[in-house]
Structure formats: structure tokens, C-alpha cells
PDB file of N, CA and C in Angstrom:
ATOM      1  N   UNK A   1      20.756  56.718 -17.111  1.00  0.00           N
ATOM      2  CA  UNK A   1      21.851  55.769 -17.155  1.00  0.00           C
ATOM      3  C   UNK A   1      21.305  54.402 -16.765  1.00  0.00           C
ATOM      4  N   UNK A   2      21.825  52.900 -17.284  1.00  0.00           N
ATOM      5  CA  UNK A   2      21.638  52.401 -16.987  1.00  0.00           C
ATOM      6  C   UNK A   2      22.849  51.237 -16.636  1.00  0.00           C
ATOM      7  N   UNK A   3      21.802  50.204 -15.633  1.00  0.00           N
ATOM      8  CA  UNK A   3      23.153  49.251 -15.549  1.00  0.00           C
ATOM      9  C   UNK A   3      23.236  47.823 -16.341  1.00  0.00           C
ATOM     10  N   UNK A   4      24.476  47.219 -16.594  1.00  0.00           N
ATOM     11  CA  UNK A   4      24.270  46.176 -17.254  1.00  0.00           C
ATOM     12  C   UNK A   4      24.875  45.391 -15.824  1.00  0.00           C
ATOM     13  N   UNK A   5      24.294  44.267 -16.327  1.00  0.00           N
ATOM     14  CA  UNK A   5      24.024  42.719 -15.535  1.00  0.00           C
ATOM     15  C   UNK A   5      25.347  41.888 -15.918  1.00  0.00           C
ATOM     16  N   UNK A   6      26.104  41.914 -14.625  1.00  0.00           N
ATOM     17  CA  UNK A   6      26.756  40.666 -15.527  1.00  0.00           C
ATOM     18  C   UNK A   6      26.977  38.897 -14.648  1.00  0.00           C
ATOM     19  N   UNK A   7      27.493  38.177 -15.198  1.00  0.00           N
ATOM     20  CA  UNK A   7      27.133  36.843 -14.585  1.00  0.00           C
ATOM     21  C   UNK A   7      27.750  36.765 -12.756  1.00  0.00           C
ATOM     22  N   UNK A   8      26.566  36.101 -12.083  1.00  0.00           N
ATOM     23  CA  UNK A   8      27.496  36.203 -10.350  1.00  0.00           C
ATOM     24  C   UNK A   8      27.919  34.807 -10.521  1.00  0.00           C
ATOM     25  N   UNK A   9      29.056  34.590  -9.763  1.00  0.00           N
ATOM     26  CA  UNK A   9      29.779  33.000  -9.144  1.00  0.00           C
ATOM     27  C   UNK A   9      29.639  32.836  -8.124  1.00  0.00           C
ATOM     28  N   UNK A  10      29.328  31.683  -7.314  1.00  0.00           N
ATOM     29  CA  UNK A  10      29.208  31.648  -6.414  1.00  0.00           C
ATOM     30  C   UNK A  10      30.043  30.347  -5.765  1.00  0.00           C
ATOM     31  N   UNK A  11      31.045  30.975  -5.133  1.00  0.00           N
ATOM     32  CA  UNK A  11      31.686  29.428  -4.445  1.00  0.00           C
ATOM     33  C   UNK A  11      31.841  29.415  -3.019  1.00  0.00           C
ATOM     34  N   UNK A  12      32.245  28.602  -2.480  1.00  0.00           N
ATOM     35  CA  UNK A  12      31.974  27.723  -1.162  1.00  0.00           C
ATOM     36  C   UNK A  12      33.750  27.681  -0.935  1.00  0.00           C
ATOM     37  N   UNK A  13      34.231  27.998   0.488  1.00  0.00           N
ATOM     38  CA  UNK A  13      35.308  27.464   1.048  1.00  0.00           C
ATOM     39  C   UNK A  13      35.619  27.013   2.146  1.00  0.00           C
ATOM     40  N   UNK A  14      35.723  26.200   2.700  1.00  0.00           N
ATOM     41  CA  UNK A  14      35.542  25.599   4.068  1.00  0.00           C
ATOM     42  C   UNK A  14      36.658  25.579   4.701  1.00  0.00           C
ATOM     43  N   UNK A  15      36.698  26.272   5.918  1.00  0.00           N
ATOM     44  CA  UNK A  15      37.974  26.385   6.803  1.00  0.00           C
ATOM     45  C   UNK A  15      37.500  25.776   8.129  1.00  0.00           C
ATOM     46  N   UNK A  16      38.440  24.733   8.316  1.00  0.00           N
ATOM     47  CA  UNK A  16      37.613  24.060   9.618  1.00  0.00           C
ATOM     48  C   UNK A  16      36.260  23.776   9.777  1.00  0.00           C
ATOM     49  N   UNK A  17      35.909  24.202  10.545  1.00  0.00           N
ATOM     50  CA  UNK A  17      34.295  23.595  10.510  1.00  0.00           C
ATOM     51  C   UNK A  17      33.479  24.801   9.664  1.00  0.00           C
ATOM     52  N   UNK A  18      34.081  26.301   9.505  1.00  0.00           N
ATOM     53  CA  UNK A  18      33.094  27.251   9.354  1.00  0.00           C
ATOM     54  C   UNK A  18      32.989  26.954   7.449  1.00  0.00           C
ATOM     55  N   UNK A  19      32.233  27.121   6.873  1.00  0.00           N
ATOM     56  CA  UNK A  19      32.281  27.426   5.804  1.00  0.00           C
ATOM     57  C   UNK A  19      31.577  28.853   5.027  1.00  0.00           C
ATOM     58  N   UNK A  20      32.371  29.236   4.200  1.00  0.00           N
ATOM     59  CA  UNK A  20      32.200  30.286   3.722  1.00  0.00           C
ATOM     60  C   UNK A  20      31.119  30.189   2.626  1.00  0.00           C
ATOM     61  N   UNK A  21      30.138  31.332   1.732  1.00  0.00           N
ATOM     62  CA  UNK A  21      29.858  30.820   0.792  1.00  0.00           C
ATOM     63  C   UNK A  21      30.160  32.510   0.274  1.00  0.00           C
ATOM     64  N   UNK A  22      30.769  32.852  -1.074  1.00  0.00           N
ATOM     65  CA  UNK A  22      31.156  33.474  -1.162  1.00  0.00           C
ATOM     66  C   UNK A  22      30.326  33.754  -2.983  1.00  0.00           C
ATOM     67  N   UNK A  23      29.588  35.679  -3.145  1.00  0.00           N
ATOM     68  CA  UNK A  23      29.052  35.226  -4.382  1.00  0.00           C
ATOM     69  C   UNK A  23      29.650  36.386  -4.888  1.00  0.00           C
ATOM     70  N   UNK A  24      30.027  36.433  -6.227  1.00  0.00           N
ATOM     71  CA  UNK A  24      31.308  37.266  -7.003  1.00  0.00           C
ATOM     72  C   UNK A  24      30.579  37.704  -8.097  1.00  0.00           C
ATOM     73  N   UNK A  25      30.717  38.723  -8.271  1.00  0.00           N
ATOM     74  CA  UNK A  25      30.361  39.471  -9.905  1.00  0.00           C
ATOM     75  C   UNK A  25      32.060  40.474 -10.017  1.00  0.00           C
ATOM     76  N   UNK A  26      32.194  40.497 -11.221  1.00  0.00           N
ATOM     77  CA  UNK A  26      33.010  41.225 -12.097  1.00  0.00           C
ATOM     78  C   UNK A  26      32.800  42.736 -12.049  1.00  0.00           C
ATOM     79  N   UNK A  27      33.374  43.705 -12.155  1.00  0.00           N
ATOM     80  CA  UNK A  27      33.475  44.667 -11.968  1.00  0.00           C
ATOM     81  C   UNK A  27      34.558  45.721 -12.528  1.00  0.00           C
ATOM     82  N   UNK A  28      34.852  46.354 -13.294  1.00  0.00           N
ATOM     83  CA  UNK A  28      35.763  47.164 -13.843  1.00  0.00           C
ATOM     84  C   UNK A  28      36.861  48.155 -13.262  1.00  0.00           C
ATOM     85  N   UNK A  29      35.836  48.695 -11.584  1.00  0.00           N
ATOM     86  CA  UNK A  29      36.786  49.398 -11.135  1.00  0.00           C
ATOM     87  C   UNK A  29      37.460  48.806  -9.746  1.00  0.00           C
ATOM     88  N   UNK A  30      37.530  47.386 -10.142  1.00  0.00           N
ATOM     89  CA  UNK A  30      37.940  46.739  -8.688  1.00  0.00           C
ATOM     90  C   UNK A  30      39.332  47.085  -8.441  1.00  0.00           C
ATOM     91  N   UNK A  31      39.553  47.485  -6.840  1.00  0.00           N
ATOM     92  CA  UNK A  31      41.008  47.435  -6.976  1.00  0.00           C
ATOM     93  C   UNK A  31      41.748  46.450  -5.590  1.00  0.00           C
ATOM     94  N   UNK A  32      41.235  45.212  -5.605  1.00  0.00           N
ATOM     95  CA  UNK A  32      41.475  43.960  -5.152  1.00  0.00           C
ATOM     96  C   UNK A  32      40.890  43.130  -6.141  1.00  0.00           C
ATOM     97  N   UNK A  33      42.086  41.751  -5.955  1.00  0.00           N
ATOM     98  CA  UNK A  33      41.694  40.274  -6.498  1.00  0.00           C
ATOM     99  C   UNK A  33      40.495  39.789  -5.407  1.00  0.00           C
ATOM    100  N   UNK A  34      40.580  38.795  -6.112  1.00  0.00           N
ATOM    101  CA  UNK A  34      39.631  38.120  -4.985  1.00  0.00           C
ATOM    102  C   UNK A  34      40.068  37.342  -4.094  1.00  0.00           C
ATOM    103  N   UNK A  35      41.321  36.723  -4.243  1.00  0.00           N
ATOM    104  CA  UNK A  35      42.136  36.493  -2.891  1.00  0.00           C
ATOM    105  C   UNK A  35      42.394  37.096  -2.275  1.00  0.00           C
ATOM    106  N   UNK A  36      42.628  38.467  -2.079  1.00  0.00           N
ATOM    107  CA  UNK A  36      43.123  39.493  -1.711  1.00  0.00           C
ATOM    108  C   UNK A  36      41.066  40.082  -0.470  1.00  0.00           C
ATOM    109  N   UNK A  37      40.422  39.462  -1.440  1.00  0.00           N
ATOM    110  CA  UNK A  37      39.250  40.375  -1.138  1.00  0.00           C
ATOM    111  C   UNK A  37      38.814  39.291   0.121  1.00  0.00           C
ATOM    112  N   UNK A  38      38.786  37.999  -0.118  1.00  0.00           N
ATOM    113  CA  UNK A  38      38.615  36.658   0.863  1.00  0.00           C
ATOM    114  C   UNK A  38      38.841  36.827   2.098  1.00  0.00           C
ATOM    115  N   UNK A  39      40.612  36.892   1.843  1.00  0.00           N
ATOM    116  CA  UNK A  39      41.627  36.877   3.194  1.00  0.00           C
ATOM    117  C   UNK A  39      41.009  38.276   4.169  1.00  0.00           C
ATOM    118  N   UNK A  40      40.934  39.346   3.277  1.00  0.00           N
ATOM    119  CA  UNK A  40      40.345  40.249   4.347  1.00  0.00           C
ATOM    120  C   UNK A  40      38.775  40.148   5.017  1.00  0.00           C
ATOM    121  N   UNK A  41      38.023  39.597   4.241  1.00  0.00           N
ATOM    122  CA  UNK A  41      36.713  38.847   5.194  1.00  0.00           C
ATOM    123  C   UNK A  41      37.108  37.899   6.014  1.00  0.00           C
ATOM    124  N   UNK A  42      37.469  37.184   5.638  1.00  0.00           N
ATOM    125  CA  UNK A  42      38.044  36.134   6.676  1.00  0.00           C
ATOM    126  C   UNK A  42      38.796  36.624   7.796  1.00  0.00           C
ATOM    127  N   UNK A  43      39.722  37.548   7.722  1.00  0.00           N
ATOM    128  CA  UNK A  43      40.123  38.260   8.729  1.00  0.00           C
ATOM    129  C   UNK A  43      39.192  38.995  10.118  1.00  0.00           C
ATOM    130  N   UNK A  44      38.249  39.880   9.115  1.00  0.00           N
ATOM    131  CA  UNK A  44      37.211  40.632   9.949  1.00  0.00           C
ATOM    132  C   UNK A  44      36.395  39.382  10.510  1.00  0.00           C
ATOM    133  N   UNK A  45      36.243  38.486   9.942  1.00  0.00           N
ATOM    134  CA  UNK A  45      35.418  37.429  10.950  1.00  0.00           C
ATOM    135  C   UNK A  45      35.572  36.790  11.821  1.00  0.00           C
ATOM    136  N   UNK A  46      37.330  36.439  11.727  1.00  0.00           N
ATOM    137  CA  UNK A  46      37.989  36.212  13.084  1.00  0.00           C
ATOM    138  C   UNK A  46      38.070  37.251  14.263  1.00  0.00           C
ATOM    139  N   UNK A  47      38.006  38.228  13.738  1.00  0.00           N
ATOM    140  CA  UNK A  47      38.439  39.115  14.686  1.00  0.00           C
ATOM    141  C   UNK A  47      37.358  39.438  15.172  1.00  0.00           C
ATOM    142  N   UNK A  48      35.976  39.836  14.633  1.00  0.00           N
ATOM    143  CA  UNK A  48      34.871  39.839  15.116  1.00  0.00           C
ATOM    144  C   UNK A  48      34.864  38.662  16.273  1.00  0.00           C
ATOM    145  N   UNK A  49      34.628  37.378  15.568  1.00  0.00           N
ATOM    146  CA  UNK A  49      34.602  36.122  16.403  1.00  0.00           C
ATOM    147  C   UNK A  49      35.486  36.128  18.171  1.00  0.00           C
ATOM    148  N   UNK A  50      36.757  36.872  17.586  1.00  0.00           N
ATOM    149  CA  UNK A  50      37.501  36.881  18.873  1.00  0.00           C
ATOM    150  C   UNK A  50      37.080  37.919  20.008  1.00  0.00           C
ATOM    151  N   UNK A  51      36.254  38.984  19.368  1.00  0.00           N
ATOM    152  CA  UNK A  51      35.658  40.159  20.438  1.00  0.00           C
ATOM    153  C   UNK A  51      34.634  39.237  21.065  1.00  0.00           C
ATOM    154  N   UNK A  52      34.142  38.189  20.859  1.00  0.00           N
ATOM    155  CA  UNK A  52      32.876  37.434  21.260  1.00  0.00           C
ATOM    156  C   UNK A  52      33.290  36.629  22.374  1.00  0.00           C
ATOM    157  N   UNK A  53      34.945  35.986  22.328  1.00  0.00           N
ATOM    158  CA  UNK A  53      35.356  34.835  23.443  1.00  0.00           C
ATOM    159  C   UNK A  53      35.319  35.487  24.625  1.00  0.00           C
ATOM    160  N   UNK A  54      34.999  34.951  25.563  1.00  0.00           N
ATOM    161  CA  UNK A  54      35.266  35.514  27.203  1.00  0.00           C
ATOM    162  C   UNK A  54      35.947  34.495  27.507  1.00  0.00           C
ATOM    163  N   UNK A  55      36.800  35.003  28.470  1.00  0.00           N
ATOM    164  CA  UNK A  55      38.223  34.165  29.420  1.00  0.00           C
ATOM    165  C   UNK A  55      37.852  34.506  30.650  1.00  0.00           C
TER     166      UNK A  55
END
């Protein structure tokens, strides 16, 4: 079997100071958008980020 290649995107989103760089290929059996796919990285990184603050 083999695989075919298909084109990656690569974009940039900047939230506050952090910026994201985010690189995308297409896929057939996706079952998230890519807004959908963002918001939940972005999520895990806050939340990561927040296990890191000490008070």
C-alpha cells in the first residue's frame, strides 16, 4: 500500500503575545474542522500553562 502526498498549509495565529503556528494537511477521515481542531489545542495549552502558575 501506498501513501499519497497531499499539499500542507501552514498558518500563524496570534493570541496576545503567544503565537501559534499551525501546519494542516487534508485528510478524508477527519472528524473535526479545523476550528473545532484549534480551539481544542489552544485549550490544552492553557490548561497545561495553568498547571505551571504557582500562587
Amino acid at each position: 500500500m501506498f501513501q499519497t502526498q497531499s499539499s500542507i498549509t501552514t498558518t500563524e495565529h496570534k493570541i496576545g503575545k503567544i503565537t501559534y503556528i499551525i501546519h494542516s494537511s487534508a485528510c478524508e477521515k477527519v472528524t473535526e474542522n479545523i476550528c473545532k481542531k484549534i480551539k481544542k489545542l489552544i485549550k490544552k495549552d492553557i490548561e497545561q500553562m495553568s498547571e505551571n502558575i504557582i500562587f
